[in-house]
C-alpha atoms as a PDB file:
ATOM      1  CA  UNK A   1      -4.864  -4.972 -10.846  1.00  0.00           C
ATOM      2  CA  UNK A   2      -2.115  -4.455  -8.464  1.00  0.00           C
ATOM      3  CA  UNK A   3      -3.141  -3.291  -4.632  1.00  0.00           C
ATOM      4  CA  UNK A   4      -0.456  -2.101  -2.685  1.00  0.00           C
ATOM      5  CA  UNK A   5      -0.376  -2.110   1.447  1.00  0.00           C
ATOM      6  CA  UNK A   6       2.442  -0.020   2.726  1.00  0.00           C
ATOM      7  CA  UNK A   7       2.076  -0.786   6.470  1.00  0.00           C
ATOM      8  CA  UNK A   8       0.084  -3.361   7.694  1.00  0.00           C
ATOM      9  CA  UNK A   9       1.257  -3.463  11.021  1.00  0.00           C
ATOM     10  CA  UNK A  10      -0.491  -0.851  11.682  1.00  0.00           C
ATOM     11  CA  UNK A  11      -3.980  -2.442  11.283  1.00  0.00           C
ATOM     12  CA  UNK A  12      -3.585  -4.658  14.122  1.00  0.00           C
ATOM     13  CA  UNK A  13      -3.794  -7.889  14.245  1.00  0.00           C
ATOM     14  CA  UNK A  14      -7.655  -8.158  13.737  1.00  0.00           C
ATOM     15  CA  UNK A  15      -7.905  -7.277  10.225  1.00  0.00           C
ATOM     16  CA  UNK A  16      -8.707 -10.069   7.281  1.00  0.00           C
ATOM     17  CA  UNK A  17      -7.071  -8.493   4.314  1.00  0.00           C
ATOM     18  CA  UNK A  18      -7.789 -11.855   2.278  1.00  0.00           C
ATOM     19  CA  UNK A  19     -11.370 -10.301   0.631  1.00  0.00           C
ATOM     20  CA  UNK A  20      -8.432  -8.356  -1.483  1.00  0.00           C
ATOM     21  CA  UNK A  21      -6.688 -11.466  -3.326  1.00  0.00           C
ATOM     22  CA  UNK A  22      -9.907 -11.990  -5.198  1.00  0.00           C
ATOM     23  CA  UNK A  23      -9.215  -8.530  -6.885  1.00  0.00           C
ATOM     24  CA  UNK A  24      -5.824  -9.028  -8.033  1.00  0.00           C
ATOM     25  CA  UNK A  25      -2.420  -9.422  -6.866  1.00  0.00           C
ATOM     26  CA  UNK A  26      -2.102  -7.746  -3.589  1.00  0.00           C
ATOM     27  CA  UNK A  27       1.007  -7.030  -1.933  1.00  0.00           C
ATOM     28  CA  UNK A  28       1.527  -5.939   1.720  1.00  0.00           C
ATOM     29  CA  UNK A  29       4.326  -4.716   3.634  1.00  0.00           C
ATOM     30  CA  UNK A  30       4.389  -4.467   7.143  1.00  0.00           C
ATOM     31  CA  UNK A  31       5.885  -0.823   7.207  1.00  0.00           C
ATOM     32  CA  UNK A  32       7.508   1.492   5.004  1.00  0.00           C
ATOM     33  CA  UNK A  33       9.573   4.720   4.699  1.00  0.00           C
ATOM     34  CA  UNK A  34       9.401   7.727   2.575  1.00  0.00           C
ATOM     35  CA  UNK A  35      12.281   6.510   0.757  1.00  0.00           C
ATOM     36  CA  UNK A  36      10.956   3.140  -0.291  1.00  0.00           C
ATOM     37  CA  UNK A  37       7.506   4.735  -1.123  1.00  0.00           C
ATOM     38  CA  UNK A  38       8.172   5.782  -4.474  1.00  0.00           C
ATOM     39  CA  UNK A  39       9.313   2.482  -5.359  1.00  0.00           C
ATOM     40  CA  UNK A  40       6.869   0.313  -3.820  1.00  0.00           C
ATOM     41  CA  UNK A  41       3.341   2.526  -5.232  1.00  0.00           C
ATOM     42  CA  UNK A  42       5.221   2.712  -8.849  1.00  0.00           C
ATOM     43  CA  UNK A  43       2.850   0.282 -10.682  1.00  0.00           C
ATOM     44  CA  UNK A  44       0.135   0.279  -7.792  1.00  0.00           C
ATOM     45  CA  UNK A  45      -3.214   0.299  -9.142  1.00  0.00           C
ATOM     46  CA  UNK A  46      -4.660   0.674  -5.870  1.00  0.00           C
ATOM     47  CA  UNK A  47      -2.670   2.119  -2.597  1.00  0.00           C
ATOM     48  CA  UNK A  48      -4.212   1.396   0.967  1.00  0.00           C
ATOM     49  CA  UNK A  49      -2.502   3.585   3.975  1.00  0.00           C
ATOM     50  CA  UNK A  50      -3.351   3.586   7.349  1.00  0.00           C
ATOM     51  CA  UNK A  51      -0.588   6.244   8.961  1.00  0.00           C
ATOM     52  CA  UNK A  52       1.583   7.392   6.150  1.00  0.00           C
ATOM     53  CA  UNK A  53       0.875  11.338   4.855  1.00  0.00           C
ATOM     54  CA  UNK A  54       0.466  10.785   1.381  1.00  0.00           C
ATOM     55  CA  UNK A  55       0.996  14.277  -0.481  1.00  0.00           C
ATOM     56  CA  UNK A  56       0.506  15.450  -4.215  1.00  0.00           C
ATOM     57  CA  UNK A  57       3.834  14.706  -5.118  1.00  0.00           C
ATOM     58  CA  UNK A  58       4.298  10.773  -3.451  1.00  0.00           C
ATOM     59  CA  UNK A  59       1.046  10.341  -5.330  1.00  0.00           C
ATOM     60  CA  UNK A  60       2.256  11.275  -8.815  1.00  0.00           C
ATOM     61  CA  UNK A  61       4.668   8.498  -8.196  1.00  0.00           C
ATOM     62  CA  UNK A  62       1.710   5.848  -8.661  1.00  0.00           C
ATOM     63  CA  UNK A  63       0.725   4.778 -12.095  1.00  0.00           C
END
């Protein structure tokens, strides 16, 4: 299973995101952009956001 963070700057500084390797292979980045979006959630599994609007169509984008 592939988990996906798209801006975890936003959490602060405060949150332990390490409960998620046991799950599969998480990857994090520390902010995005609508243009790297579709390319980072392609084979996400599971998508965490904090800030980003996620719409109907940015969605369809994820496996």
């Amino acid at each position: 299973m592939k988990i996906v963070f798209l801006e975890t700057e936003t959490l602060g500084n405060d949150v332990d995101l390490s409960i998620f390797d046991q799950l599969g292979e998480v990857v994090k980045y520390p902010r995005s952009n609508p243009e790297e979006n579709a390319r980072r959630i392609a084979d996400a599994d599971i998508l965490i956001v904090n800030k980003i609007p996620m719409n109907e169509s940015t969605l369809k984008l994820a496996k």
